[in-house]
Protein backbone atom coordinates (compact mmCIF):
# COMPACT_ATOMS: atom_id res chain seq x y z
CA UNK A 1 -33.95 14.02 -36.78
CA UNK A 2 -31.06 14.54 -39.50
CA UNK A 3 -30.25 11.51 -41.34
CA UNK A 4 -26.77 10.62 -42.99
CA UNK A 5 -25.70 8.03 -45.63
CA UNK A 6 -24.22 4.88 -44.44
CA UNK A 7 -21.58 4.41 -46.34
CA UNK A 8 -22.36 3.06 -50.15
CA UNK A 9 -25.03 0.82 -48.40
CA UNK A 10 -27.91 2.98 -49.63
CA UNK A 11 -29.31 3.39 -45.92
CA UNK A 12 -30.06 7.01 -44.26
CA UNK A 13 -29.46 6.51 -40.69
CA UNK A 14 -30.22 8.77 -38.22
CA UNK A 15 -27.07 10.91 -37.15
CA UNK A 16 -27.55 9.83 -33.09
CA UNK A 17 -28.77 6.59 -33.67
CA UNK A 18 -29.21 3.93 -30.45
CA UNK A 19 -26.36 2.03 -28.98
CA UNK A 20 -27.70 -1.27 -26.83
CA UNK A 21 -24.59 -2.37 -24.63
CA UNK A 22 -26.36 -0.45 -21.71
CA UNK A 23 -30.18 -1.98 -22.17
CA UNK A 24 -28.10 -5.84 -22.47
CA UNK A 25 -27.26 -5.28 -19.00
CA UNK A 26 -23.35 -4.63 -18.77
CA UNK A 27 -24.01 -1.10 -17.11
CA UNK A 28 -25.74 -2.27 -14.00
CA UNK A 29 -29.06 -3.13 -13.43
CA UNK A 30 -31.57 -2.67 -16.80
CA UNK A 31 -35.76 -2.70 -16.39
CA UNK A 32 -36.89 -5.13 -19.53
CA UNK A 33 -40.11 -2.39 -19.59
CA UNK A 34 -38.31 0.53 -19.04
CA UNK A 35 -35.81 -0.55 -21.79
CA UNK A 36 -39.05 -0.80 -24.42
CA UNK A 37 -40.13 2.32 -23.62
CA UNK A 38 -37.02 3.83 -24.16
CA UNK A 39 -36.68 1.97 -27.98
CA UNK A 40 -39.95 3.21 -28.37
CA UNK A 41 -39.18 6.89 -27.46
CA UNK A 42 -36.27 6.86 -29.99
CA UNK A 43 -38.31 5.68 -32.85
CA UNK A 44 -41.02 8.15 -32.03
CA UNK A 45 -38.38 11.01 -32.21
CA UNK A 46 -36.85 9.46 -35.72
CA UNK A 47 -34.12 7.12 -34.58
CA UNK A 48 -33.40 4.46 -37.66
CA UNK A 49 -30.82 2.77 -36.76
CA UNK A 50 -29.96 0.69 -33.81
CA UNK A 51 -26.52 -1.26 -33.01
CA UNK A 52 -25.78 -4.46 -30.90
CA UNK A 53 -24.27 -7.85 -30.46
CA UNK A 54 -24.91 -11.13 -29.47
CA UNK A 55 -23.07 -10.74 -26.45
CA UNK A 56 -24.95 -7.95 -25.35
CA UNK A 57 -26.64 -9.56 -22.79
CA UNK A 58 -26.05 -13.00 -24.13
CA UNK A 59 -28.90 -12.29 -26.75
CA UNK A 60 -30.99 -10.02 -24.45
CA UNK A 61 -30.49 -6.65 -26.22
CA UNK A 62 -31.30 -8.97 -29.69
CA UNK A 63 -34.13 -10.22 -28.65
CA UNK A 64 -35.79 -6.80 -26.93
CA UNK A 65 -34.91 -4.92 -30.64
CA UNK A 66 -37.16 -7.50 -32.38
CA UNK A 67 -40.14 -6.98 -29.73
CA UNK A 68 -39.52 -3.54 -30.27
CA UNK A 69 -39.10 -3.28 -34.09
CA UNK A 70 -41.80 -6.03 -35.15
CA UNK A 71 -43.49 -4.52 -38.08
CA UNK A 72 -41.04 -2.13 -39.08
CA UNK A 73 -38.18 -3.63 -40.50
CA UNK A 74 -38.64 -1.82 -44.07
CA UNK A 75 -37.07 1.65 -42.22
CA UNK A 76 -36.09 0.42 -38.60
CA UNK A 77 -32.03 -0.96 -39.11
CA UNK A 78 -30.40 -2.88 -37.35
CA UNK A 79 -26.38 -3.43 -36.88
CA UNK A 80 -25.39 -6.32 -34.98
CA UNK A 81 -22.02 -8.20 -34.54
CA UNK A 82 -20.11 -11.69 -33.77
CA UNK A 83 -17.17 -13.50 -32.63
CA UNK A 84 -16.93 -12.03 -29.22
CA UNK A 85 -18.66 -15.70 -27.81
CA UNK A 86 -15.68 -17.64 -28.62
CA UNK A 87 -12.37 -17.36 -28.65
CA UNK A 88 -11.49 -13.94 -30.56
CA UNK A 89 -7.39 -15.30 -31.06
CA UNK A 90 -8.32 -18.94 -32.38
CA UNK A 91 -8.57 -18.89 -36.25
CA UNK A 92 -11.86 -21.68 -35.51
CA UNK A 93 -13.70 -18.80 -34.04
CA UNK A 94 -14.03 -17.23 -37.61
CA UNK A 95 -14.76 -20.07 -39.86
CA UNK A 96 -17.16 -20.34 -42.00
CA UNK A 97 -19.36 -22.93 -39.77
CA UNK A 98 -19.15 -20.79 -37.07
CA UNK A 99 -19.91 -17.48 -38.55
CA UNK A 100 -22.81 -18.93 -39.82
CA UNK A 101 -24.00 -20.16 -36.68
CA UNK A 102 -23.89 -16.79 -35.28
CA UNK A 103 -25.89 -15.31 -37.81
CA UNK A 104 -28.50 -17.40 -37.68
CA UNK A 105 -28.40 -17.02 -34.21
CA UNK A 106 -28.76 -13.36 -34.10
CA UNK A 107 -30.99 -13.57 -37.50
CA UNK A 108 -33.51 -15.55 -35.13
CA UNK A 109 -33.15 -13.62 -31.87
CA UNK A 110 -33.90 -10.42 -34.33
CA UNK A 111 -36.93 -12.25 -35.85
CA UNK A 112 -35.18 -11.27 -39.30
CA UNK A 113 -34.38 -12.16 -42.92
CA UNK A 114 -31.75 -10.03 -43.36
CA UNK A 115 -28.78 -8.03 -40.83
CA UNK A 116 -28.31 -4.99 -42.26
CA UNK A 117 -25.26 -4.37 -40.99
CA UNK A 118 -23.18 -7.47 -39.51
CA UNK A 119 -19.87 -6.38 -37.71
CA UNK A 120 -17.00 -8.75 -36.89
CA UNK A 121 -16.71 -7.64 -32.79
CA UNK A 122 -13.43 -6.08 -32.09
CA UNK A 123 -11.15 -8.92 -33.53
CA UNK A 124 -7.39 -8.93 -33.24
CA UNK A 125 -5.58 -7.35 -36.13
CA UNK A 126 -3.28 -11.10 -37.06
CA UNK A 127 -7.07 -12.32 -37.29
CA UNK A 128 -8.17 -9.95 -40.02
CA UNK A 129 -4.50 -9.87 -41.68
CA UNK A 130 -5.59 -13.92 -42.15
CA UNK A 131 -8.95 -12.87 -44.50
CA UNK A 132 -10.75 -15.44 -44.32
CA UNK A 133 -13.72 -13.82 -42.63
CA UNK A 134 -14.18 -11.16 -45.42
CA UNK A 135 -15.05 -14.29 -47.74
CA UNK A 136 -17.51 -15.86 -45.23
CA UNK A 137 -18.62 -12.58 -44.71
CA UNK A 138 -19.03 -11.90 -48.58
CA UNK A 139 -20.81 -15.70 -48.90
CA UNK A 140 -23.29 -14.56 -46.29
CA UNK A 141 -23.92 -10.66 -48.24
CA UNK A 142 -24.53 -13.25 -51.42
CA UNK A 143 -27.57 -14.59 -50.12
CA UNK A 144 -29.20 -12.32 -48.63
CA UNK A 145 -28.47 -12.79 -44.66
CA UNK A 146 -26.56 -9.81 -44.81
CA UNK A 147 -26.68 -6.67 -46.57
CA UNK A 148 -23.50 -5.56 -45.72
CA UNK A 149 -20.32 -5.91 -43.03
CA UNK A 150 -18.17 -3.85 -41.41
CA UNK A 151 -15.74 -3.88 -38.45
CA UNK A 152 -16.00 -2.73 -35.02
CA UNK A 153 -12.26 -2.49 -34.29
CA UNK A 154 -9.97 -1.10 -30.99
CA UNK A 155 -7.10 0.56 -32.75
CA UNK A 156 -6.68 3.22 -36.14
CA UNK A 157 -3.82 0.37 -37.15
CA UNK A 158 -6.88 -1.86 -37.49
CA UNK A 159 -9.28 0.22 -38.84
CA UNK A 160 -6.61 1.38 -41.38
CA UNK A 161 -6.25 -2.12 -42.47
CA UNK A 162 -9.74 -2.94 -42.78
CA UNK A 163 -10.11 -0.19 -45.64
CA UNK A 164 -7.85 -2.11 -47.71
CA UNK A 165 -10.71 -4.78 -47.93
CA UNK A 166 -12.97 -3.52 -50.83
CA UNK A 167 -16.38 -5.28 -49.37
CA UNK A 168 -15.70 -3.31 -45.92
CA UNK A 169 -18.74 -0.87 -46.09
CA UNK A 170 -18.44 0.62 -42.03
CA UNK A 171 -15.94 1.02 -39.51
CA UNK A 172 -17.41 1.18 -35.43
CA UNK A 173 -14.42 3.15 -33.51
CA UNK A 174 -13.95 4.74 -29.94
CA UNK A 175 -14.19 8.44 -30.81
CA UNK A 176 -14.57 11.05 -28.42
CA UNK A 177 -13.00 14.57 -26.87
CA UNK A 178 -10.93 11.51 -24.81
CA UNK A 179 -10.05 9.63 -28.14
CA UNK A 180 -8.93 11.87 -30.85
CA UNK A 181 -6.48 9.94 -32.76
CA UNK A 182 -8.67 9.06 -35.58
CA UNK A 183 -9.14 12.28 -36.94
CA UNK A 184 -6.14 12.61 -38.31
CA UNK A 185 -6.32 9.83 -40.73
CA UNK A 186 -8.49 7.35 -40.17
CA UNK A 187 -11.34 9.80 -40.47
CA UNK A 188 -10.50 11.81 -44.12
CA UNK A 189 -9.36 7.79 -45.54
CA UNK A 190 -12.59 6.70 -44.42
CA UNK A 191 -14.70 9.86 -45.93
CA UNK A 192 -12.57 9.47 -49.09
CA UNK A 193 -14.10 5.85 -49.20
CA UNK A 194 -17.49 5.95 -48.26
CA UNK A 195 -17.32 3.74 -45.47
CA UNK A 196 -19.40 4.66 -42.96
CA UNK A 197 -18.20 5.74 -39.62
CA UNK A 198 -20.08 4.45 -36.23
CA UNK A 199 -18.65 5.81 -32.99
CA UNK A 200 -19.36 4.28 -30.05
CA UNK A 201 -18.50 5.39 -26.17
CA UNK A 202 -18.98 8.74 -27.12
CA UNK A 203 -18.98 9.64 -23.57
CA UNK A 204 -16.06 7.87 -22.45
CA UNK A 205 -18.33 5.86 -20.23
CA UNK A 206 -19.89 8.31 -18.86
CA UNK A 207 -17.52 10.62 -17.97
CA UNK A 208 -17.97 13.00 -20.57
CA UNK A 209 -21.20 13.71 -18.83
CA UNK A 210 -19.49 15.42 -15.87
CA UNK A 211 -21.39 13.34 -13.65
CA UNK A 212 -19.34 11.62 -12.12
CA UNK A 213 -16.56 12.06 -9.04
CA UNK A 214 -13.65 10.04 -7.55
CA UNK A 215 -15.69 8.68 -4.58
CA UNK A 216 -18.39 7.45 -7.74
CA UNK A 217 -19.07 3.81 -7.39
CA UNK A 218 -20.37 1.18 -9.91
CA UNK A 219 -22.73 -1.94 -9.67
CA UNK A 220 -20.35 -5.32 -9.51
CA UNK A 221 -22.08 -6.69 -12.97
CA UNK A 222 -21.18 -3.52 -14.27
CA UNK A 223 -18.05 -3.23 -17.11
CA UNK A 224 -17.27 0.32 -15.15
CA UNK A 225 -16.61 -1.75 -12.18
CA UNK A 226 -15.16 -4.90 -13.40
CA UNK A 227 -13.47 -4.27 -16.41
CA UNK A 228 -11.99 -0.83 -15.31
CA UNK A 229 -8.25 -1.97 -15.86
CA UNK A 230 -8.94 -4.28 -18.60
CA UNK A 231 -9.37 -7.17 -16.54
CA UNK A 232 -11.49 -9.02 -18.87
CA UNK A 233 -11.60 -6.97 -22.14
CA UNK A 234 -9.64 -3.80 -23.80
CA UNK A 235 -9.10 -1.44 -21.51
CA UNK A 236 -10.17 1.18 -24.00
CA UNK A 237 -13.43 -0.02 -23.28
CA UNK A 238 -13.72 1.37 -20.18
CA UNK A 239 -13.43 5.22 -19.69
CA UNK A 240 -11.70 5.56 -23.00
CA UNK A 241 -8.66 3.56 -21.54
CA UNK A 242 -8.33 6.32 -18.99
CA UNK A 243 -7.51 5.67 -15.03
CA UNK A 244 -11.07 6.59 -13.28
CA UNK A 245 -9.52 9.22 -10.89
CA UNK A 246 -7.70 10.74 -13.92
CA UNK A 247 -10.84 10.77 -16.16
CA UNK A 248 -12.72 12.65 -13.62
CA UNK A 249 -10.26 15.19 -13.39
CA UNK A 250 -9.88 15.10 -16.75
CA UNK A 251 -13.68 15.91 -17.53
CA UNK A 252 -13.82 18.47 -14.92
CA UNK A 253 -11.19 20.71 -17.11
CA UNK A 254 -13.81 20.30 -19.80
CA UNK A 255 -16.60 21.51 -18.16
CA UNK A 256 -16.64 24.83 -20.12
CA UNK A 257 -17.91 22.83 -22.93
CA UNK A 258 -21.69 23.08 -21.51
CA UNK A 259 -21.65 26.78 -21.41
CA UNK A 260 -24.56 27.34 -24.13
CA UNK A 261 -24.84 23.86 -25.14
CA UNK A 262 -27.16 22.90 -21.90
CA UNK A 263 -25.29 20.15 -20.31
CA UNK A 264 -21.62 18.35 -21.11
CA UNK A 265 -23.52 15.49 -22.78
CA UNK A 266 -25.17 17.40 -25.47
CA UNK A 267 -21.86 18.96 -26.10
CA UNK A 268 -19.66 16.33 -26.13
CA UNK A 269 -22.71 14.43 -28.46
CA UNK A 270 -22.35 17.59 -30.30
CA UNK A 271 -18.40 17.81 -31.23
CA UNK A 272 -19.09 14.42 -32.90
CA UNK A 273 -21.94 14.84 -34.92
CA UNK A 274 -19.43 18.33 -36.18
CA UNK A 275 -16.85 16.42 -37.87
CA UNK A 276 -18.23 15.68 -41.01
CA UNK A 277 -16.76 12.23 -41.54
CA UNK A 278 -19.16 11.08 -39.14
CA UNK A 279 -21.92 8.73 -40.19
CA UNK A 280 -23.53 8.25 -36.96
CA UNK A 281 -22.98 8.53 -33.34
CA UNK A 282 -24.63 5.81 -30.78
CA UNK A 283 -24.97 6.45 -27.35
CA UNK A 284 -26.29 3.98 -24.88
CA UNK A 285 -29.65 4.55 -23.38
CA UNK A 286 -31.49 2.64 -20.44
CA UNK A 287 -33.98 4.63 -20.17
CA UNK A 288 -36.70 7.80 -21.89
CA UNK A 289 -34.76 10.88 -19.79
CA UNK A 290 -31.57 9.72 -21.77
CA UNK A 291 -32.80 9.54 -24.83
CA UNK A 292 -34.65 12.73 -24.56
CA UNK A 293 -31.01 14.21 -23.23
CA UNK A 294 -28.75 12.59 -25.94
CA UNK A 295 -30.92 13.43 -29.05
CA UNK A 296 -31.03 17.17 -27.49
CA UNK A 297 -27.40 17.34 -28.94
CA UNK A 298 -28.95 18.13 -32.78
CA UNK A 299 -29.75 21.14 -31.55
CA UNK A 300 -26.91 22.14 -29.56
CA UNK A 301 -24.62 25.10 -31.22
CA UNK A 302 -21.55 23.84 -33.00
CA UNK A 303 -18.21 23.77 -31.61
CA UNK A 304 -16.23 27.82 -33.20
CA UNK A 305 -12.80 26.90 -35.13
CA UNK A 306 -11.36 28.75 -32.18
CA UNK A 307 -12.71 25.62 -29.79
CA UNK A 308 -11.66 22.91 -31.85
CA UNK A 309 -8.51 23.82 -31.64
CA UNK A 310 -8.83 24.57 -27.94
CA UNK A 311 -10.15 21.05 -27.79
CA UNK A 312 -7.24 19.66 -30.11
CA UNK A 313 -4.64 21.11 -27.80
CA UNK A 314 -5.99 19.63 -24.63
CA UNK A 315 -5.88 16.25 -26.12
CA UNK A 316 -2.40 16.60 -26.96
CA UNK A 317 -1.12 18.12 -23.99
CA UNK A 318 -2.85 16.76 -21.08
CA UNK A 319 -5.28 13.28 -22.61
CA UNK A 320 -3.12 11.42 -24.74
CA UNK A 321 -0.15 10.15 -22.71
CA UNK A 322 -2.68 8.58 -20.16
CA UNK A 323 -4.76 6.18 -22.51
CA UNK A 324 -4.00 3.03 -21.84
CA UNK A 325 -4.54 -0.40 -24.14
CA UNK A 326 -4.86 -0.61 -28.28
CA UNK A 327 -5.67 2.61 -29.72
C-alpha cells in the first residue's frame, strides 16, 4: 500500500482508502459478517483510513468501524461527517448545540476520543457563506474531539469557497472520468494549500465498472434506484448526475480503458490515484472480492499523456453537457 499526506494534518493515509456508504446499507442489501470481513481484508492489505457518516445507515456503518477497529486506533483513521440528520437549509441545524450532539454521537458509536477527520456533509453553499460552523468546528478541534475538519461539498463553487477558511484542512468531492471539472482549479488551489483531497464515487456508481446495461435493475432501498433523478438528494449523487441509459452508453465508449489495466475498475481507480493532487481515493466495498479488485488499481499502469488528453476530450465533447444537479 502507498500512503499520502493528508493535508497539514500530519496523517499518511493510504492512497485507496475505504468508503462505507455501501456497507451502511444504501446500495441494497449489506451482510453485517460479510461487511467485517471485508474491513478486515482492507486493513490486512494496509488500508488506514476509512470514511463515513452518521447517516450511513443511521449509525450502522459507525458502529461496524469501531467493532472492526477496536484496538487500533493509534494507525487505523477514521473520517466521519454531520448535518445530513436535520435540516441541511435551517441555520439551527449547524449550531453549536447541535454540532455537538452529533459528535458525541458519532464519538460514541466509534467507541472514540477523538474524530480524526470530522466533515460538515454536503451543506448548501448560503450555509457555509454564514461561518458559523467553522467556529463550532474550531471549539470542537480545541479540545480534543476533533483533530481536524473538512468539507464534503457537491459543487467546485463550494469547494472554492471553503479554501478561503484557513482551519479547512480536506475537501471530499465527486471526481471521476464522469466528473472532471475540478481539475482545472479546484485541484492545483487545493495542492497549492495542502488541503487534502478525498474523492468519493469514483465509479460513478458503478458505472465506471462497465458492468452494468440499460435493462440493469436496482434493489428499492437502494440510492441507484430511488434517488436516480434526485428525488431525495443531489442528483450528482447518483451516477455522477448522469441519466442511467446515458451513463451506460457513456461507459461503454470507455471501455478501451481496461486494455492492460485488467478490468475498467482498476483503471478508472487508476486515472485518480494519477493526478497528483489527489490525497486519497475511497471506493465503497460490501464485500472481500471488491476490495481485493479496487486495491488492484496500485498496480495498474498509468494513464500515457497521449490518454489523458484522449480522456480530457471525451469529457468535453460528449460527458459534460449531460450532468445534471450542482457541480
Amino acid at each position: 500500500m502507498k500512503y499520502r499526506p493528508l493535508g497539514k494534518t500530519g496523517l499518511n493515509v493510504s492512497e485507496i482508502s475505504f468508503g462505507t456508504w455501501a456497507i451502511g446499507g444504501s446500495w441494497g442489501q449489506t451482510d453485517e459478517r460479510e461487511s467485517l470481513r471485508a474491513l478486515d481484508k482492507a486493513m490486512d492489505e494496509g488500508v488506514n483510513f476509512f470514511d463515513t457518516a452518521d447517516v450511513y445507515g443511521d449509525g450502522r456503518s459507525e458502529r461496524l468501524l469501531a467493532q472492526a477497529t477496536k484496538g487500533k486506533e493509534d494507525r487505523i483513521y477514521i473520517a466521519t461527517k454531520f448535518c445530513r440528520a436535520g435540516d441541511i437549509h435551517d441555520p439551527a441545524t449547524y449550531s453549536e448545540a447541535r454540532v455537538r450532539e452529533w459528535c458525541e454521537a458519532s464519538l460514541k458509536r466509534l467507541d472514540r476520543e477523538t474524530i480524526d477527520l470530522y466533515q460538515i456533509h454536503c451543506p448548501p453553499l448560503a450555509i457555509l457563506q454564514q461561518g458559523s460552523v467553522f467556529e463550532v468546528l474550531d471549539k470542537l478541534q480545541q479540545e480534543g474531539k476533533i483533530r481536524a475538519y473538512g468539507v464534503s461539498v457537491e459543487s467546485v463553487e463550494e469547494g472554492l469557497f471553503c479554501l478561503k477558511q484557513p482551519g479547512v484542512q480536506a475537501l471530499q468531492v465527486i471526481f471521476n472520468l464522469f466528473r472532471q471539472k475540478p481539475l482545472a482549479e479546484l485541484l492545483p488551489r487545493a495542492a497549492a494549500q495542502e488541503v487534502g483531497l478525498l474523492v468519493r464515487l469514483p465509479l460513478a456508481s458503478g458505472l465506471l465498472t462497465g458492468k452494468f446495461t440499460s435493462d440493469s435493475r436496482f434493489e428499492n432501498e437502494d440510492h441507484r434506484n430511488f434517488n436516480r433523478d434526485g428525488q431525495h438528494f443531489n442528483v450528482g449523487e447518483t451516477f455522477a448526475g448522469l441519466p442511467f441509459a446515458k451513463g451506460v452508453e457513456l461507459a461503454g465508449e470507455l471501455a478501451w480503458i481496461a486494455e492492460g489495466r485488467d478490468s475498467m475498475t482498476r483503471a478508472s481507480l487508476r486515472w485518480i490515484l494519477d493526478q497528483p493532487e489527489i490525497t486519497c481515493v475511497i471506493p465503497g466495498f460490501k464485500n472481500v472480492a471488491q476490495v481485493e479488485d479496487n486495491l488492484a488499481a496500485q498496480s495498474a499502469a498509468s494513464f500515457t499523456d497521449e490518454e489523458q488528453a484522449r480522456l480530457a476530450a471525451f469529457y468535453k465533447e460528449s460527458v459534460h453537457e449531460h450532468i445534471r444537479g450542482s457541480y
